[in-house]
C-alpha atoms as a PDB file:
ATOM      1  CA  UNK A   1      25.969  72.635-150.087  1.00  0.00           C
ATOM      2  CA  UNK A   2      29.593  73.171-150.383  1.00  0.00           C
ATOM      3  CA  UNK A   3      30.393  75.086-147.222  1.00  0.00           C
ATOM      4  CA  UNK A   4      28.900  75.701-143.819  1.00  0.00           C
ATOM      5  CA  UNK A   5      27.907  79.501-144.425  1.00  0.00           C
ATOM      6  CA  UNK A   6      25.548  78.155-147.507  1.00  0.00           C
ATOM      7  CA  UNK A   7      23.760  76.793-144.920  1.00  0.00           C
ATOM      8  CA  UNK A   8      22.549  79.676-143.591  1.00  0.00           C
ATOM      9  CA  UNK A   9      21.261  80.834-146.873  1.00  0.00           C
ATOM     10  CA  UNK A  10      19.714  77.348-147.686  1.00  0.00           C
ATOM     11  CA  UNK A  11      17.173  77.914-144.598  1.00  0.00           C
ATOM     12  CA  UNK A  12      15.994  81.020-143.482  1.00  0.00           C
ATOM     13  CA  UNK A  13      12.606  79.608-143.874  1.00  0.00           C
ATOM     14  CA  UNK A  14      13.018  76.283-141.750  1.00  0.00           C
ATOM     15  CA  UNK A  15      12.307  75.230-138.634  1.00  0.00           C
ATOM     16  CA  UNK A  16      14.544  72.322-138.657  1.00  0.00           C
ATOM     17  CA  UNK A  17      17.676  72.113-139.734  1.00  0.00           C
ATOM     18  CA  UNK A  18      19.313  68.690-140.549  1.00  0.00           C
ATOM     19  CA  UNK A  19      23.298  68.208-141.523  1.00  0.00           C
ATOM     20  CA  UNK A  20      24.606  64.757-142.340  1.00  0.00           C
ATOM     21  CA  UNK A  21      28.283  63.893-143.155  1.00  0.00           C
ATOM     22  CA  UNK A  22      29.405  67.067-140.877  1.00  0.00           C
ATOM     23  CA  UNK A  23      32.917  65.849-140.754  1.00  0.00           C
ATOM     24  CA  UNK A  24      33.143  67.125-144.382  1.00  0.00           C
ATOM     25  CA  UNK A  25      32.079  70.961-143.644  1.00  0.00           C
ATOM     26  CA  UNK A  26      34.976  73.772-142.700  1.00  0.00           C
ATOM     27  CA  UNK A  27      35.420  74.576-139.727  1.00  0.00           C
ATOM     28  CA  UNK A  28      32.637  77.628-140.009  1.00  0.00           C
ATOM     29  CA  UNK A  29      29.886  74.821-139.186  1.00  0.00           C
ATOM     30  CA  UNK A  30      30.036  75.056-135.583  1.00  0.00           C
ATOM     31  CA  UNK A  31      29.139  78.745-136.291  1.00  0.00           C
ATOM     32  CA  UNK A  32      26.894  78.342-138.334  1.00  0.00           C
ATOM     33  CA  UNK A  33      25.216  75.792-136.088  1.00  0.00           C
ATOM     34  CA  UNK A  34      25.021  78.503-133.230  1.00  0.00           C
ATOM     35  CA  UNK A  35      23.801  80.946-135.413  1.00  0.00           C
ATOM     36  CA  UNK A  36      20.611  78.788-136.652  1.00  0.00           C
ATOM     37  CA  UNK A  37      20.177  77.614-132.982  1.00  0.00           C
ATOM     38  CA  UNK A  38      20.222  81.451-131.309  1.00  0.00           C
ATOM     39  CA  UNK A  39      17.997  81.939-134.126  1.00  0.00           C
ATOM     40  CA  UNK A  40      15.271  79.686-132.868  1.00  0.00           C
ATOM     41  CA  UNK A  41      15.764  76.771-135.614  1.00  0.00           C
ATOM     42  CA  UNK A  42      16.309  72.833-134.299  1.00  0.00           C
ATOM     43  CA  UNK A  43      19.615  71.823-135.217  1.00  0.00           C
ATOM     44  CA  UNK A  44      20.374  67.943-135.983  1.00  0.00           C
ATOM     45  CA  UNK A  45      24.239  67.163-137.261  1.00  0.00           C
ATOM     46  CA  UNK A  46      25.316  63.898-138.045  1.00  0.00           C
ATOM     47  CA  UNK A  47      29.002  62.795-138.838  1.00  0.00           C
ATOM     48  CA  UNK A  48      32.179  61.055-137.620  1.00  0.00           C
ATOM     49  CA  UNK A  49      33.822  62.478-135.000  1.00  0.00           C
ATOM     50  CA  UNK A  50      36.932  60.011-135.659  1.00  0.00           C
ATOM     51  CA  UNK A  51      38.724  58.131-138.760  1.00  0.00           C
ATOM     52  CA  UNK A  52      39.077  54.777-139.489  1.00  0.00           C
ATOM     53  CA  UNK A  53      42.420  54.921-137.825  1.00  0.00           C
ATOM     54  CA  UNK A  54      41.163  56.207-134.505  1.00  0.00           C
ATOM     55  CA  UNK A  55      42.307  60.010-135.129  1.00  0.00           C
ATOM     56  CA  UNK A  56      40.281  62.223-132.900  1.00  0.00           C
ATOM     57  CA  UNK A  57      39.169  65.662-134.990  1.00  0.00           C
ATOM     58  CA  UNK A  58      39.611  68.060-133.251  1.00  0.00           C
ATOM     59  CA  UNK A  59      36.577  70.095-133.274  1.00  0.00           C
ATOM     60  CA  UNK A  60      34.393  66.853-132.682  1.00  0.00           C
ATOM     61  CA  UNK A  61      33.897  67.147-128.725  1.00  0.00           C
ATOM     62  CA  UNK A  62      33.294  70.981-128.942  1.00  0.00           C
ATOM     63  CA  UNK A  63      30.605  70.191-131.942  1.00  0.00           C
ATOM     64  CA  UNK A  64      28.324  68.049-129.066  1.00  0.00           C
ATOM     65  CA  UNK A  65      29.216  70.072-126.210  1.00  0.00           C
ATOM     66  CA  UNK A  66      26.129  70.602-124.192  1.00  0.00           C
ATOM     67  CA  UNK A  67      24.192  68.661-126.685  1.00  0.00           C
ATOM     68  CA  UNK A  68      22.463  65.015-126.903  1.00  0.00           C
ATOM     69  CA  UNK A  69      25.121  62.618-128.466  1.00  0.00           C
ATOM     70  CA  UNK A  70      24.309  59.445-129.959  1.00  0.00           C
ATOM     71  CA  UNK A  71      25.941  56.575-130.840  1.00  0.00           C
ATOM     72  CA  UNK A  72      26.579  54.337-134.062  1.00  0.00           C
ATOM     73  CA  UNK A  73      26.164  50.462-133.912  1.00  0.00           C
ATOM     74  CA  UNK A  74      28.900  48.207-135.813  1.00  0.00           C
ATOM     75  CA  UNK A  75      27.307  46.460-138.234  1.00  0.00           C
ATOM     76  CA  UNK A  76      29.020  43.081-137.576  1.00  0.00           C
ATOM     77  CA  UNK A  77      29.165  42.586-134.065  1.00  0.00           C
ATOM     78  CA  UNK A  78      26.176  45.700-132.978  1.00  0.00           C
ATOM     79  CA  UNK A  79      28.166  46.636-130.048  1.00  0.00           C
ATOM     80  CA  UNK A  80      28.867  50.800-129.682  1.00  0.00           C
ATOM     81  CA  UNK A  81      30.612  51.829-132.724  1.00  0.00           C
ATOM     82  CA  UNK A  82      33.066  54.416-131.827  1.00  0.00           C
ATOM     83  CA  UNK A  83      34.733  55.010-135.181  1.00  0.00           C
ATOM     84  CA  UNK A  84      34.389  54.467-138.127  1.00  0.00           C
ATOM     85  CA  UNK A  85      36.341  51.509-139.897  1.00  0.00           C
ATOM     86  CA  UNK A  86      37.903  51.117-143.323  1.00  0.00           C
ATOM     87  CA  UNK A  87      35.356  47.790-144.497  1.00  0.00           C
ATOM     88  CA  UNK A  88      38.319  46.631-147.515  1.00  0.00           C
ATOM     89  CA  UNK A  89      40.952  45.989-144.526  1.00  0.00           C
ATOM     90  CA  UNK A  90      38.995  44.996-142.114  1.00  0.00           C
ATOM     91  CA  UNK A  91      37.477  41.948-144.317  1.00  0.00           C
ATOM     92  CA  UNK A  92      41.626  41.273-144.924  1.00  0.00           C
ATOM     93  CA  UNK A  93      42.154  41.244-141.172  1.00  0.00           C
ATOM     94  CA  UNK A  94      39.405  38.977-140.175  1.00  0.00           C
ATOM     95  CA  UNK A  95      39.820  35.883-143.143  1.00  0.00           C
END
């Protein structure tokens, strides 16, 4: 789906509603997400809620608000990931 309102198209007849890579939707998804939840659906969103070079978005805290929040592992070291990391550099940094 290419925007958040599709979403609400894509599943009037769901129970559960499941959005991965949420970071990539406009800014309607939080919306959208409130919409599907006041209408009785269970809403699970997955994405980053900063860049590889630790930039906050803005709408990320406001997304989980009131909400379970989980968090990534690192893949290298599986301590907390808190970001998300650029894998080309970080191979160059760490030789």
């Amino acid at each position: 789906m290419a925007t958040a309102a599709e979403i609400l198209t894509g599943s009037v007849h769901a129970d559960v509603v499941g959005i991965d890579e949420a970071q990539f939707f406009d800014e309607q998804l939080v919306d959208v997400c409130r919409r599907l939840a006041d209408d009785g659906k269970r809403v699970i969103v997955a994405g980053l809620d900063m860049d590889s070079r630790r930039t906050l978005r803005a709408d990320a805290g406001f997304r989980c608000r009131g909400r379970r929040r989980d968090q990534s592992a690192c893949r290298v070291c599986v301590a907390g990931g808190w970001r998300s990391s650029a894998i080309g550099s970080w191979r160059e940094k760490n030789k």
